[in-house]
PDB file of N, CA and C in Angstrom:
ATOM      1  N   UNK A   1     116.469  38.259  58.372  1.00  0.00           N
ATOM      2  CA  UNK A   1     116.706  38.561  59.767  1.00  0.00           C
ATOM      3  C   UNK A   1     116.488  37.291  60.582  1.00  0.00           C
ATOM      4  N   UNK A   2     117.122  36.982  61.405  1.00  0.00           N
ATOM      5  CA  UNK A   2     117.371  36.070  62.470  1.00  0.00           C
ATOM      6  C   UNK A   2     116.280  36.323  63.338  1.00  0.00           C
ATOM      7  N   UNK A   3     115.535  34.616  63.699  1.00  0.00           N
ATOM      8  CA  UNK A   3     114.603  35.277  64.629  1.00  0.00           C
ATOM      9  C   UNK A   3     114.731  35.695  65.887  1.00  0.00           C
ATOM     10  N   UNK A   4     116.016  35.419  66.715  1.00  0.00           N
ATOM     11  CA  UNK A   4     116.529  35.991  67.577  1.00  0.00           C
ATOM     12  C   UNK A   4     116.294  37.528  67.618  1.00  0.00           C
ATOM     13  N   UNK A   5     116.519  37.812  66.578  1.00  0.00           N
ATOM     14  CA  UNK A   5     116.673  39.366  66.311  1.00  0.00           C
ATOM     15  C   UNK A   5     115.101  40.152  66.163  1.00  0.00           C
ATOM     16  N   UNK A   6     114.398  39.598  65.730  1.00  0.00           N
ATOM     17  CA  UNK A   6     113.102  39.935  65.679  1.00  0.00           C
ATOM     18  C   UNK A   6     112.273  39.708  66.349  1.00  0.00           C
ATOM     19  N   UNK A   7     112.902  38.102  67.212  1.00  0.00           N
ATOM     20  CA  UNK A   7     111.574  38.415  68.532  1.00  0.00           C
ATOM     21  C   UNK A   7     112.480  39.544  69.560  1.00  0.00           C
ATOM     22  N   UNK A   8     113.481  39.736  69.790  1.00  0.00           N
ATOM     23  CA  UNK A   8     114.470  40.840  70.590  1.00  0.00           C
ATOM     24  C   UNK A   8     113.453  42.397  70.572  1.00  0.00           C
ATOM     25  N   UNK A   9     113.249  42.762  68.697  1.00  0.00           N
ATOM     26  CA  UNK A   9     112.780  43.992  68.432  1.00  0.00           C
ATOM     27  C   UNK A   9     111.713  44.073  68.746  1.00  0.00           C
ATOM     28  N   UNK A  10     110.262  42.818  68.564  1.00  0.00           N
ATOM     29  CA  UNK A  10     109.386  42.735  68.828  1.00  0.00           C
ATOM     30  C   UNK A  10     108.847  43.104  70.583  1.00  0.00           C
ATOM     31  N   UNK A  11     109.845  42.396  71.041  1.00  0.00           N
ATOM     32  CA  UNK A  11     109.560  42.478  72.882  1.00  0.00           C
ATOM     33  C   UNK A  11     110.080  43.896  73.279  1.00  0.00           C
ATOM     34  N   UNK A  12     110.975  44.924  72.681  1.00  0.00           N
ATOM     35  CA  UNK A  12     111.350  45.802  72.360  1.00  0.00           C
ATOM     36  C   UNK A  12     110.157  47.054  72.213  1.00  0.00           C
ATOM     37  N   UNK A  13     109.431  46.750  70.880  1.00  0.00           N
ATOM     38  CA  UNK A  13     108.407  47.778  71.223  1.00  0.00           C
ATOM     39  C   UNK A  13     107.545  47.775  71.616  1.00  0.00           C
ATOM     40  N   UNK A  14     106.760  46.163  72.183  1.00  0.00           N
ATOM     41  CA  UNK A  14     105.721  46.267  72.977  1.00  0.00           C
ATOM     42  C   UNK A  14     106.305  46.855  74.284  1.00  0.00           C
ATOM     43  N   UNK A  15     107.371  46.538  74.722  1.00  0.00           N
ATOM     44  CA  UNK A  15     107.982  47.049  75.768  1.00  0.00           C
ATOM     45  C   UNK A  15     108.074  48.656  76.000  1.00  0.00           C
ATOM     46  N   UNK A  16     108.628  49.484  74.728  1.00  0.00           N
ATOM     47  CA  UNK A  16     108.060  50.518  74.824  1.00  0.00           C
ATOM     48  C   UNK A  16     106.638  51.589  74.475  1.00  0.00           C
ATOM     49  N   UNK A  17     106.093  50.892  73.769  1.00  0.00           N
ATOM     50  CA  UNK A  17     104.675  50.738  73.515  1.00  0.00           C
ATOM     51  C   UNK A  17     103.640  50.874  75.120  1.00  0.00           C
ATOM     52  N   UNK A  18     103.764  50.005  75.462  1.00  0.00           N
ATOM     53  CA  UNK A  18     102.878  49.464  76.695  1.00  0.00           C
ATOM     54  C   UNK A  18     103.541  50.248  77.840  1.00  0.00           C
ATOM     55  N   UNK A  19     104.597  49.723  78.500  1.00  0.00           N
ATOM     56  CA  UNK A  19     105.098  50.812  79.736  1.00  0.00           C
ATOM     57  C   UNK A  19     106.244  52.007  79.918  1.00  0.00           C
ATOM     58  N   UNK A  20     106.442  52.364  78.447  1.00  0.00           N
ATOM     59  CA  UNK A  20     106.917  53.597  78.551  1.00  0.00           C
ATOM     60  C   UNK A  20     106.491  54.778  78.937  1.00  0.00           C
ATOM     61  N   UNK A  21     105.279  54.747  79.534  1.00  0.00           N
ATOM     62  CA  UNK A  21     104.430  55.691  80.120  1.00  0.00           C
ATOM     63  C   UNK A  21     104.850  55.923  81.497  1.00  0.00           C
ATOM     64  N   UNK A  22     105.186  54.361  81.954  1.00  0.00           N
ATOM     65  CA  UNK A  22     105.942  54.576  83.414  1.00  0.00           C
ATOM     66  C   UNK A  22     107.612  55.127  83.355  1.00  0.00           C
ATOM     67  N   UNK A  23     108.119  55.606  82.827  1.00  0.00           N
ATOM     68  CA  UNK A  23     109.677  55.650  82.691  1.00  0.00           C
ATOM     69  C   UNK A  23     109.317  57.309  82.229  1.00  0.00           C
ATOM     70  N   UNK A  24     108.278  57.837  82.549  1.00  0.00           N
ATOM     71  CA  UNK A  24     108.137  59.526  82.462  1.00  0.00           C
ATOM     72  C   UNK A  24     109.039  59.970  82.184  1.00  0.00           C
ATOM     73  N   UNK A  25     109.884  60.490  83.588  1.00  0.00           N
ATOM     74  CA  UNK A  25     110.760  61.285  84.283  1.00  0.00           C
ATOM     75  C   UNK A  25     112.144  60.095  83.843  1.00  0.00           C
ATOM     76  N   UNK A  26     112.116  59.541  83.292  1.00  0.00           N
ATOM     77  CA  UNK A  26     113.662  58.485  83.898  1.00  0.00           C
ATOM     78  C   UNK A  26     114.859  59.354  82.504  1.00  0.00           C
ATOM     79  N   UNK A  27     115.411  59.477  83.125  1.00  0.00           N
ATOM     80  CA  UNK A  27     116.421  60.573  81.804  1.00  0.00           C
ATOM     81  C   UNK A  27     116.466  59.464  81.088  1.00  0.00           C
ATOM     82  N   UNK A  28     116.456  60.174  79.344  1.00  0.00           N
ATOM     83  CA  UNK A  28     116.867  59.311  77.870  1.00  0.00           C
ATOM     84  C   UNK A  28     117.983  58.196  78.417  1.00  0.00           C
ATOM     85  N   UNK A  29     119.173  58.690  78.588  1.00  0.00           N
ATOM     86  CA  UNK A  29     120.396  57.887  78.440  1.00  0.00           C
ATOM     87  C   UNK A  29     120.138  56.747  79.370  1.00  0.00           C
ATOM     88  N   UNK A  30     119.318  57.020  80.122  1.00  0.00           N
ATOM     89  CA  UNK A  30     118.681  55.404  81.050  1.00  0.00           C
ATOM     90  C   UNK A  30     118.707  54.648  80.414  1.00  0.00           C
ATOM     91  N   UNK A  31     117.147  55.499  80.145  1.00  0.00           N
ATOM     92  CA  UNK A  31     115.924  54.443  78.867  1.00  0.00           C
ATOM     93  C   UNK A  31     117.019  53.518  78.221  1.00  0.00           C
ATOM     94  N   UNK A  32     117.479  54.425  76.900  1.00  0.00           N
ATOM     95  CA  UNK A  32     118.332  54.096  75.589  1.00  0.00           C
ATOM     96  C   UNK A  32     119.612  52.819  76.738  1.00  0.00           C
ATOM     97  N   UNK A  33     120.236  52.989  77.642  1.00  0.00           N
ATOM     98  CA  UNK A  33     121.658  52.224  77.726  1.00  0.00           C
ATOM     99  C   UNK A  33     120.517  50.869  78.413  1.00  0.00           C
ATOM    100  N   UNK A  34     119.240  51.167  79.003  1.00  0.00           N
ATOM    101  CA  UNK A  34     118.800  49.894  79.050  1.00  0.00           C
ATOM    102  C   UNK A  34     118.774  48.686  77.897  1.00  0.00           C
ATOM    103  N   UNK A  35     118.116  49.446  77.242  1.00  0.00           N
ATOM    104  CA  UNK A  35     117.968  48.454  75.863  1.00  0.00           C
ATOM    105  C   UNK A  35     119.450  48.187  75.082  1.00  0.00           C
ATOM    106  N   UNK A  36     120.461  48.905  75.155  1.00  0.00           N
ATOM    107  CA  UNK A  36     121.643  48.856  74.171  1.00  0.00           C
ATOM    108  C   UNK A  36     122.480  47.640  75.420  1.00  0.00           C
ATOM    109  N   UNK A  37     121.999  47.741  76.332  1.00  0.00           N
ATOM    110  CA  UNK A  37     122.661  46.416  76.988  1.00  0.00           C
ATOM    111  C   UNK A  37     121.721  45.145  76.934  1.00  0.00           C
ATOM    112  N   UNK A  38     120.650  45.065  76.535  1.00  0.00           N
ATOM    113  CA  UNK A  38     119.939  44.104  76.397  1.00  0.00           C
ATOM    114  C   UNK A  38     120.171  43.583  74.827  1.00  0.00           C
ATOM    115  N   UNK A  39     120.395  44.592  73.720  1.00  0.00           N
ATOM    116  CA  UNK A  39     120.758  44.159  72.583  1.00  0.00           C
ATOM    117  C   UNK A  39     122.106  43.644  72.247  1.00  0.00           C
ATOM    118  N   UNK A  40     122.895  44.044  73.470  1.00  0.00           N
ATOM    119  CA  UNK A  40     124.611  43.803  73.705  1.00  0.00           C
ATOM    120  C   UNK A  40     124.789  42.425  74.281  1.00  0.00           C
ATOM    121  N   UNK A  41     123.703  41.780  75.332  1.00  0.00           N
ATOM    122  CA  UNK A  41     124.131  40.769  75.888  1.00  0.00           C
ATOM    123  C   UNK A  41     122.827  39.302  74.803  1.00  0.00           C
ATOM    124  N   UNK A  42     122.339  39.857  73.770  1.00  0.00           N
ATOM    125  CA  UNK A  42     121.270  39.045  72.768  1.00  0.00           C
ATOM    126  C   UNK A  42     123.071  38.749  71.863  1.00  0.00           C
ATOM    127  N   UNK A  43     123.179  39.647  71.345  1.00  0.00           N
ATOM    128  CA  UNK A  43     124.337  39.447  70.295  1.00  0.00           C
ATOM    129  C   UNK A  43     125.549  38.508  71.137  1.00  0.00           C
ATOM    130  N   UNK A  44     125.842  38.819  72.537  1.00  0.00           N
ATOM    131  CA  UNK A  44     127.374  38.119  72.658  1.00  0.00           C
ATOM    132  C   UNK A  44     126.546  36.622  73.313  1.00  0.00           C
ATOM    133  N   UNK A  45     125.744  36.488  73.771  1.00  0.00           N
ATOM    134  CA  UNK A  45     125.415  35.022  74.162  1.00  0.00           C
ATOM    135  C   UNK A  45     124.627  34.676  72.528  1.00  0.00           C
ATOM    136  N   UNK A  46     124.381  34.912  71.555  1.00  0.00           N
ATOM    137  CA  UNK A  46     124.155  34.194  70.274  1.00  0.00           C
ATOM    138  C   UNK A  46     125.239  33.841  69.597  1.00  0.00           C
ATOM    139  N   UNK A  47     126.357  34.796  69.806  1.00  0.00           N
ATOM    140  CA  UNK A  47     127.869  34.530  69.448  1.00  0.00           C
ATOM    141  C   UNK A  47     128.710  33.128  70.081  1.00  0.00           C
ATOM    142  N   UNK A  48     128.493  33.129  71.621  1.00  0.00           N
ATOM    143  CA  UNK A  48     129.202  32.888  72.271  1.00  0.00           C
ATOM    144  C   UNK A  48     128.702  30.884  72.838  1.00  0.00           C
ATOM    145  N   UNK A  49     127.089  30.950  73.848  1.00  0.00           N
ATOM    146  CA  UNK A  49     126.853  29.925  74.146  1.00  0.00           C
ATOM    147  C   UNK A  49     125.747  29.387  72.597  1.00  0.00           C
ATOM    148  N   UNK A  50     125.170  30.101  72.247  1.00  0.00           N
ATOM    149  CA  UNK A  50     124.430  29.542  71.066  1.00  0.00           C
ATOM    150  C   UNK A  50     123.398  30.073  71.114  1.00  0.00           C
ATOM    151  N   UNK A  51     122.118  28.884  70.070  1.00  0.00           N
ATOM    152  CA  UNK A  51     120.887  29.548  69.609  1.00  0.00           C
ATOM    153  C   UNK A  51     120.116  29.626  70.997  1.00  0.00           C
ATOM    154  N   UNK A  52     120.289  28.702  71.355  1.00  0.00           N
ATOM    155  CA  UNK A  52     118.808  27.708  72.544  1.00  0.00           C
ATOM    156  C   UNK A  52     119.090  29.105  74.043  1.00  0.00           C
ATOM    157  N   UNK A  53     120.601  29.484  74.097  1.00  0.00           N
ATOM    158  CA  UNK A  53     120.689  30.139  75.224  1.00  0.00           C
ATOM    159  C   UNK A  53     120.131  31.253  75.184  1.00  0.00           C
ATOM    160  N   UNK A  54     120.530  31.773  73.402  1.00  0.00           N
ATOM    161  CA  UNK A  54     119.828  32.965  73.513  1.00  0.00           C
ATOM    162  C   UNK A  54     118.622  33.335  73.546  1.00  0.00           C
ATOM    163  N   UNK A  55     118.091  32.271  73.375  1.00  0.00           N
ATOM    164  CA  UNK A  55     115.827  32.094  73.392  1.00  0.00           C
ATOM    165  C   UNK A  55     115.772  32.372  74.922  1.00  0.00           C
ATOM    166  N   UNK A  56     116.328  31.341  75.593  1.00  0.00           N
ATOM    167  CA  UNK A  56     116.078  31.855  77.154  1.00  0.00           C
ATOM    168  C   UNK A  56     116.192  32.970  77.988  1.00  0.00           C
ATOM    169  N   UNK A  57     116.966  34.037  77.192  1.00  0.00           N
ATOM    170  CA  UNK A  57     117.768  35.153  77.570  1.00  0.00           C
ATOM    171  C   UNK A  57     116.661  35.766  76.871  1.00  0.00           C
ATOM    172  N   UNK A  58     116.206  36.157  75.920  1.00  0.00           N
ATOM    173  CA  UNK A  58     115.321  36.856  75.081  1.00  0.00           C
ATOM    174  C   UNK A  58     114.064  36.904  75.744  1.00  0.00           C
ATOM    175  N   UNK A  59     114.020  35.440  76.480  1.00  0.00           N
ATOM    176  CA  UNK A  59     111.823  35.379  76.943  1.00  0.00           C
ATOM    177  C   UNK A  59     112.426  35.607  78.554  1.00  0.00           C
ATOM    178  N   UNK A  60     113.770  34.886  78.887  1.00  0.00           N
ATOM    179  CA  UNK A  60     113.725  34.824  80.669  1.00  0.00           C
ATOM    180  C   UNK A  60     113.826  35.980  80.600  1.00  0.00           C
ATOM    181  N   UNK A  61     114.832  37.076  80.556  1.00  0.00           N
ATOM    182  CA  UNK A  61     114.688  38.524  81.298  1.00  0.00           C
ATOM    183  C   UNK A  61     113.450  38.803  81.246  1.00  0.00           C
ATOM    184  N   UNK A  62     112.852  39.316  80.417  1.00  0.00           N
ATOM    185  CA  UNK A  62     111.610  39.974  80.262  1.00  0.00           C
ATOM    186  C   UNK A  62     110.586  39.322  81.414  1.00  0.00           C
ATOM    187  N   UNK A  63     110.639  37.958  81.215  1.00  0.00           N
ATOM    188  CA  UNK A  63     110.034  37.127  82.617  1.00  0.00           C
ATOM    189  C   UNK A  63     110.220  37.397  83.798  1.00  0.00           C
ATOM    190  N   UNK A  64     111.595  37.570  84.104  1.00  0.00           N
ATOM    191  CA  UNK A  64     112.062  37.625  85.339  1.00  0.00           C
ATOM    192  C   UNK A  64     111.578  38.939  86.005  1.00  0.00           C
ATOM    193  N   UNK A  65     111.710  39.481  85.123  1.00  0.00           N
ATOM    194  CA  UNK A  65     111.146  41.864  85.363  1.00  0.00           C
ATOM    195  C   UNK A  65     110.463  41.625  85.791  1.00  0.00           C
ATOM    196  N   UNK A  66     108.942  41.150  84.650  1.00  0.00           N
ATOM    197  CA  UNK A  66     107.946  40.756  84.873  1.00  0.00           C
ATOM    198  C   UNK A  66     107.705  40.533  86.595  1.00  0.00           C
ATOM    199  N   UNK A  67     107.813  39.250  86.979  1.00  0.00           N
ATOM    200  CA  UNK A  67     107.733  38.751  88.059  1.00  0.00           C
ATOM    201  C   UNK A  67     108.469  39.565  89.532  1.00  0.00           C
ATOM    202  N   UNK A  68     109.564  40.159  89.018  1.00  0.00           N
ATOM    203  CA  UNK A  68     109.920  41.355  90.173  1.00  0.00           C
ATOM    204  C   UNK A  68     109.306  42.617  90.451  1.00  0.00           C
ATOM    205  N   UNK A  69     109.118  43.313  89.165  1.00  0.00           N
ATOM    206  CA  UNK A  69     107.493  43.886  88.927  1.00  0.00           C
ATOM    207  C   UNK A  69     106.330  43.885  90.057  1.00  0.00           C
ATOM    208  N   UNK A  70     106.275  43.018  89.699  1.00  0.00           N
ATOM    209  CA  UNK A  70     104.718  42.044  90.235  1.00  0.00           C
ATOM    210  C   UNK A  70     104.743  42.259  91.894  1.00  0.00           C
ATOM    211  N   UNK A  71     106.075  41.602  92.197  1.00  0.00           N
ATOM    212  CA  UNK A  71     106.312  41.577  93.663  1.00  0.00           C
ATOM    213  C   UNK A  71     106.760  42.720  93.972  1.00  0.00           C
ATOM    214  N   UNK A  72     107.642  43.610  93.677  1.00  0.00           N
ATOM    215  CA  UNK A  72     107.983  45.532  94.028  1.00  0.00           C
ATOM    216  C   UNK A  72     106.593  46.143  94.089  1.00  0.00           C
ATOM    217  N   UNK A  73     105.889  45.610  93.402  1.00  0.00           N
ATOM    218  CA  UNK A  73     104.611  46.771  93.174  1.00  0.00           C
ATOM    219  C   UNK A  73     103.449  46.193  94.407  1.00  0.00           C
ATOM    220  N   UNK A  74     103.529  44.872  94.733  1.00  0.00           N
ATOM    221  CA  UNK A  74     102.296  44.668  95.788  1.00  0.00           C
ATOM    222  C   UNK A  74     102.968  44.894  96.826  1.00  0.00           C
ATOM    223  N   UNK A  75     104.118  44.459  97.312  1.00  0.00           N
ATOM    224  CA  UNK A  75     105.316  45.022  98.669  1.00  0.00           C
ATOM    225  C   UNK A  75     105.107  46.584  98.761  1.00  0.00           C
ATOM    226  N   UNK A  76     104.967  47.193  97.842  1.00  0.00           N
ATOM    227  CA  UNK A  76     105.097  49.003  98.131  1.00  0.00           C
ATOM    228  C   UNK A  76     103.868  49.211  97.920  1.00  0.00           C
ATOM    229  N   UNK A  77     102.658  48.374  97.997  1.00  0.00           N
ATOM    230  CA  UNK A  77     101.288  48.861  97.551  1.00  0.00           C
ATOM    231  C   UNK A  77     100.690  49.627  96.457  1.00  0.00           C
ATOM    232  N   UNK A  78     101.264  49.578  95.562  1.00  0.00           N
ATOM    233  CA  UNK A  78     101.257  50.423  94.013  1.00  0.00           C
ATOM    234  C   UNK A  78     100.411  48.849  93.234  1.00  0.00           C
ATOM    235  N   UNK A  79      99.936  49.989  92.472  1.00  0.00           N
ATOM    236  CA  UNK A  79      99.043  48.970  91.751  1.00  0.00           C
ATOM    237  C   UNK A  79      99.562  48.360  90.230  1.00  0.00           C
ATOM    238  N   UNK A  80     100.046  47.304  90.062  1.00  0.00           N
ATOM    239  CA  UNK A  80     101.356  46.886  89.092  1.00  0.00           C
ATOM    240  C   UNK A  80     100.905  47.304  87.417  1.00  0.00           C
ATOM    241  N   UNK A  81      99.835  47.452  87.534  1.00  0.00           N
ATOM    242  CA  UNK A  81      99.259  47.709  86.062  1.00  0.00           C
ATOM    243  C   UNK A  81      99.379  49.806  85.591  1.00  0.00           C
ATOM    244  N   UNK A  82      98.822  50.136  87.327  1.00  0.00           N
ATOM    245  CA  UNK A  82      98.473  51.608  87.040  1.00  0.00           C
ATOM    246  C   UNK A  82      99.289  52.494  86.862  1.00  0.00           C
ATOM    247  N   UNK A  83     100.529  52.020  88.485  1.00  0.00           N
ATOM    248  CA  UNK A  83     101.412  52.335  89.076  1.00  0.00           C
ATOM    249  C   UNK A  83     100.305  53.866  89.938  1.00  0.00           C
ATOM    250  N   UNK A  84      99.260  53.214  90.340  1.00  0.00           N
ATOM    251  CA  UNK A  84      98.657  53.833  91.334  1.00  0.00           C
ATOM    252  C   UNK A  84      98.508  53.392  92.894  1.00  0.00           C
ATOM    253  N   UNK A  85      98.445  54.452  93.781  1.00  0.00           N
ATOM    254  CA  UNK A  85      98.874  56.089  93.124  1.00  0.00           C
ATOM    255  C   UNK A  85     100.097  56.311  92.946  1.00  0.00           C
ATOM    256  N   UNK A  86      99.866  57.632  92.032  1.00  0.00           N
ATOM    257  CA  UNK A  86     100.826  58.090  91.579  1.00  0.00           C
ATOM    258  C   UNK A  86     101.888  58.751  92.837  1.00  0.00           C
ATOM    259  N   UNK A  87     101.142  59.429  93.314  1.00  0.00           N
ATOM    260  CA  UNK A  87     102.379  60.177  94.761  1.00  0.00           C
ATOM    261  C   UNK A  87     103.422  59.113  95.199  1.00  0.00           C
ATOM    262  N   UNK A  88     102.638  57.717  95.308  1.00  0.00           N
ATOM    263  CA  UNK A  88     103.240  56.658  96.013  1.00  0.00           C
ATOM    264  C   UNK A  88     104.415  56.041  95.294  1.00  0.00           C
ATOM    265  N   UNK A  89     103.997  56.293  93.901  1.00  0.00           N
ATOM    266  CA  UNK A  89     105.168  55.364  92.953  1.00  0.00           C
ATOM    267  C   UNK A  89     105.726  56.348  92.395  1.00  0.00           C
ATOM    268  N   UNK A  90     105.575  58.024  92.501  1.00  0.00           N
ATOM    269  CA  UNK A  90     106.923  58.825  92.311  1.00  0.00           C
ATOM    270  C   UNK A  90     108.012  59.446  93.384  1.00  0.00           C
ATOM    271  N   UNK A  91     107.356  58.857  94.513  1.00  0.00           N
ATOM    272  CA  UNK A  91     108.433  59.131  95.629  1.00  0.00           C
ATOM    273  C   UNK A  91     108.922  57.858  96.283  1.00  0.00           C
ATOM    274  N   UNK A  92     108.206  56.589  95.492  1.00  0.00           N
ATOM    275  CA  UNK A  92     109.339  55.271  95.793  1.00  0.00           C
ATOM    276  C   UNK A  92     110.426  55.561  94.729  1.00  0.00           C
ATOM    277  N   UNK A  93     110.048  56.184  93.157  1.00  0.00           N
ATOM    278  CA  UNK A  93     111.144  55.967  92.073  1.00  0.00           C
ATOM    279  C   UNK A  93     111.952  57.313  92.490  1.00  0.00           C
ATOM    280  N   UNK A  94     111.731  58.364  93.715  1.00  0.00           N
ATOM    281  CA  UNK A  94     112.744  59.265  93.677  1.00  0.00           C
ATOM    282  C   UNK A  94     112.378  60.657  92.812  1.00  0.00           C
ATOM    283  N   UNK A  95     111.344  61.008  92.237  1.00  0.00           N
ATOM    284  CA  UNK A  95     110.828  61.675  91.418  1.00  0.00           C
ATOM    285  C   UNK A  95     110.082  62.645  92.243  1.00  0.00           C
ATOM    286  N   UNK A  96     110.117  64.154  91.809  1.00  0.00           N
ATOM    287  CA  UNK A  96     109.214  64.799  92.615  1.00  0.00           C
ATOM    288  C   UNK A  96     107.839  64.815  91.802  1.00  0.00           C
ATOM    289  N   UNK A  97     106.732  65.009  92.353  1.00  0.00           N
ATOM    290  CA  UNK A  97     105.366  65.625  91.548  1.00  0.00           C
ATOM    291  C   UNK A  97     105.456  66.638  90.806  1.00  0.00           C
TER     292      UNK A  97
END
């Protein structure tokens, strides 16, 4: 296996591991077409611009979330780790209690 491909799977299940707790309520076909476009655009930029682009694409998204994350969650006063409170960060995501 390509390590492209294994650090991809790796960031993959810590990803769902760690904050799939926040994605409760978010319907399956979300979840799932999130990742099948993240595994869609790993494969055509390893195809297409090369190895080096696809390392950046593999660590930058995840970075970039990260860091929008960070800033969505102190702007709306939610706490970026807890997503507390809860009332606050299920009626910013649209979700009833």
């Amino acid at each position: 296996m390509s390590a492209e491909w294994f650090l991809s799977a790796v960031i993959s299940v810590l990803g769902f591991t760690l904050f799939g707790h926040f994605e409760e309520k978010t319907p399956k076909w979300r979840r799932l077409s999130k990742w099948a476009a993240y595994y869609g655009m790993t494969a055509l930029i390893r195809r297409k611009p090369g190895r080096p682009w696809t390392f950046a694409w593999i660590l930058g998204w995840p970075t970039l979330g990260f860091v929008f994350h960070l800033w969505w969650c102190r702007r709306n006063g939610i706490n970026p780790l807890t997503a507390e409170p809860k009332v606050r960060y299920y009626e910013l995501r649209g979700w009833s209690r």
